[in-house]
Protein backbone atom coordinates (compact mmCIF):
# COMPACT_ATOMS: atom_id res chain seq x y z
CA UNK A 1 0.00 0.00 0.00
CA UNK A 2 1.00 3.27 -1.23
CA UNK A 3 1.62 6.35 1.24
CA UNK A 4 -0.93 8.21 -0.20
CA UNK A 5 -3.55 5.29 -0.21
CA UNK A 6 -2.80 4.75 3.51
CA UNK A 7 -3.25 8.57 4.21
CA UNK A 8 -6.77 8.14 2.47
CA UNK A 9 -7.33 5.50 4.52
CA UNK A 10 -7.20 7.36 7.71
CA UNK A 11 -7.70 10.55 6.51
CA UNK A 12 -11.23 9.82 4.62
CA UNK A 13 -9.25 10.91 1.73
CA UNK A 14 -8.59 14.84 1.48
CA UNK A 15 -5.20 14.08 3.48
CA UNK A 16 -6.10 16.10 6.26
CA UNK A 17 -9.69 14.64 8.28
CA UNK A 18 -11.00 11.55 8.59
CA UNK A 19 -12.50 9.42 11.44
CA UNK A 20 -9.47 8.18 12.71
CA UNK A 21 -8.23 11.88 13.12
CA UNK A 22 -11.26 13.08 14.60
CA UNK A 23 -11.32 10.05 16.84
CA UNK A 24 -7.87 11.24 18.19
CA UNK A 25 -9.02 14.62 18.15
CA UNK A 26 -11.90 13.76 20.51
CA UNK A 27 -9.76 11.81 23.30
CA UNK A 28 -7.19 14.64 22.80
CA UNK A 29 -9.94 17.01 23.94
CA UNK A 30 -11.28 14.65 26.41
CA UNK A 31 -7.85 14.19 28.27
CA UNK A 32 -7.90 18.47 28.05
CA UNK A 33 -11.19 19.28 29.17
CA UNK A 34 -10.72 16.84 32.05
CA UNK A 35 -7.58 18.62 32.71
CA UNK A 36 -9.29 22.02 32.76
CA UNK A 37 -12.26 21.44 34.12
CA UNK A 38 -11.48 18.54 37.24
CA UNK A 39 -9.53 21.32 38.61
CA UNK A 40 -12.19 23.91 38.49
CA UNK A 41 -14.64 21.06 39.66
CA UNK A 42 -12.57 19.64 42.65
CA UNK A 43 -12.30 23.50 43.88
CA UNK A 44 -15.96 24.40 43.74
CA UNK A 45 -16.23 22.30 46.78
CA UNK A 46 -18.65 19.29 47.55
CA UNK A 47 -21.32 20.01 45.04
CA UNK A 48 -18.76 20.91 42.70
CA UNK A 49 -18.57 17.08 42.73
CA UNK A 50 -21.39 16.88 40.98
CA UNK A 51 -21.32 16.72 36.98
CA UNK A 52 -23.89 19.03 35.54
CA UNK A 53 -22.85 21.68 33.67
CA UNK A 54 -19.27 19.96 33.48
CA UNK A 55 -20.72 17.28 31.85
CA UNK A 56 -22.29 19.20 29.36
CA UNK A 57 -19.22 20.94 28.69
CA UNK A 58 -17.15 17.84 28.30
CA UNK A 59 -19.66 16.62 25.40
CA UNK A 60 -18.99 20.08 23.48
CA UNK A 61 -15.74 20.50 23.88
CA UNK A 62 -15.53 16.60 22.49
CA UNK A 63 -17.94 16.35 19.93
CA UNK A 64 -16.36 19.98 18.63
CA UNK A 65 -13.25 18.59 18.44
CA UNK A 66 -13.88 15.55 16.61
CA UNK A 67 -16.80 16.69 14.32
CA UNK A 68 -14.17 19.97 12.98
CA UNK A 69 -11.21 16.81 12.25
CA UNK A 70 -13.59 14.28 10.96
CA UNK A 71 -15.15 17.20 8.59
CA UNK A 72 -17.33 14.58 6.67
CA UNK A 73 -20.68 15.97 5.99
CA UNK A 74 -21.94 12.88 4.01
CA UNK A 75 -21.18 10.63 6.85
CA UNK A 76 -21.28 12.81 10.08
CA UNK A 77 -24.48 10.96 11.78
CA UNK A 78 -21.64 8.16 11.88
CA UNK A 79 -18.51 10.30 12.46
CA UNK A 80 -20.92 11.88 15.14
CA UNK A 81 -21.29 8.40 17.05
CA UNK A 82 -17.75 8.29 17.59
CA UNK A 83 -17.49 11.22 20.06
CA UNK A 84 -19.82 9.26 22.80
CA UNK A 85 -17.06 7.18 24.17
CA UNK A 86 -14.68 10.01 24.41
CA UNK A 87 -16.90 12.12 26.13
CA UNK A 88 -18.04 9.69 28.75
CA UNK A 89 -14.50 8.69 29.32
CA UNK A 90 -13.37 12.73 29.75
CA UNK A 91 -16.57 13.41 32.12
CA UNK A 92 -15.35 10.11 34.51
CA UNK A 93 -11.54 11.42 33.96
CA UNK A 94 -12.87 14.90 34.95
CA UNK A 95 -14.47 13.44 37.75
CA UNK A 96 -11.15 12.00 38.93
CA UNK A 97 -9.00 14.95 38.92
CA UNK A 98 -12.13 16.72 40.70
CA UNK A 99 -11.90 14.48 43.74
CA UNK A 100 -8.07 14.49 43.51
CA UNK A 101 -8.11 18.12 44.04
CA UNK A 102 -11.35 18.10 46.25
CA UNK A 103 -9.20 15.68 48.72
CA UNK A 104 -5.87 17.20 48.24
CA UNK A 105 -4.28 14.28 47.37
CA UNK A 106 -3.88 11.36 43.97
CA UNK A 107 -3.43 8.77 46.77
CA UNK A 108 -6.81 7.43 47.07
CA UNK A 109 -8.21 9.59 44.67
CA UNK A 110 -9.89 6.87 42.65
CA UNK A 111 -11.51 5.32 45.80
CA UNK A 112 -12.58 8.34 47.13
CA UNK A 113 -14.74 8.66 43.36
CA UNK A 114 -15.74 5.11 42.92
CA UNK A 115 -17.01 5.10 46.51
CA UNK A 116 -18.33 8.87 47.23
CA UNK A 117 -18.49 10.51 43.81
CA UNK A 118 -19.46 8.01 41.11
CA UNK A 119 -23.14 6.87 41.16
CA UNK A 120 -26.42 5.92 39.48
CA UNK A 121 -27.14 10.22 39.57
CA UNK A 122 -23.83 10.15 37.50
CA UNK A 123 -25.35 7.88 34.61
CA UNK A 124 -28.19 10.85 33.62
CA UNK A 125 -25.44 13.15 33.33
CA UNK A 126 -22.59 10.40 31.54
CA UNK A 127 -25.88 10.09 28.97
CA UNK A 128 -26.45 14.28 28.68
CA UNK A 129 -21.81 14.40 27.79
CA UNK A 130 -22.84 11.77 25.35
CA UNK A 131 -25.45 12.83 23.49
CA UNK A 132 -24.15 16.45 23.81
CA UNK A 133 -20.75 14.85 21.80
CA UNK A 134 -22.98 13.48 19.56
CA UNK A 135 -24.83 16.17 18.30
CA UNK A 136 -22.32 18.43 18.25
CA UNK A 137 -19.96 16.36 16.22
CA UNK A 138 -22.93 16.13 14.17
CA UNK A 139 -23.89 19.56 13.33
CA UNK A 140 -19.97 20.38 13.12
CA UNK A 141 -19.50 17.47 10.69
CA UNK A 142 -22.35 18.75 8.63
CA UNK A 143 -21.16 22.31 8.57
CA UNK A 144 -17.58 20.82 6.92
């Protein structure tokens, strides 16, 4: 196989989007968003612990991402599925560096959310990041 005809294969063939580039795109702005926003979480305090709004902003910030680097309009409902994982993985990494900095400390960060932070609450909110990724990605995608 050719360069080029590997390019096209993970581009979607212009040379610069694709799935596999907005699929790297996404986690990319996953890992950031948790980065940006855990902090500003953890500090809010106890019902800073909470997702809400952070969860919505997770699923933008995701399905942005991916939808601008996958930039295929006549495929973006499926491009668009592709930002769900992402975005439910960078709301529960969010919620990891939130209780890191909520408890001052890594050690025992991930019990402290798998026993005080992480419940069946959570899953409405996982679903909101998800489908916000989604549609996003979607209407980006389209827009390419």
């Amino acid at each position: 196989m050719s360069r080029t005809a590997a390019m096209s294969d993970v581009s979607g063939g212009n040379g610069r989007s694709g799935p596999v580039l907005g699929l790297l795109a996404g986690a990319a702005a996953a890992v950031l968003g948790a980065l940006i926003l855990g902090p500003l979480q953890g500090s809010t305090g106890e019902r800073g612990l909470e997702l809400g709004y952070f969860a919505l902003a997770a699923g933008v910030l995701v399905g942005a991402a991916l939808g601008k680097a996958a930039g295929t309009s006549a495929r973006a409902r499926r491009v668009a599925l592709l930002a769900v994982p992402p975005a439910l993985l960078g709301v529960m990494l969010g919620q990891w560096v939130a209780s890191a900095v909520y408890i001052g400390s890594w050690d025992g960060s991930l019990e402290f959310w798998r026993h005080h932070v992480f419940g069946r609450n959570d899953w409405t909110f996982y679903l909101v990041a998800g489908a916000e990724g989604y549609l996003v990605a979607k209407r980006v995608a389209e827009g390419s």
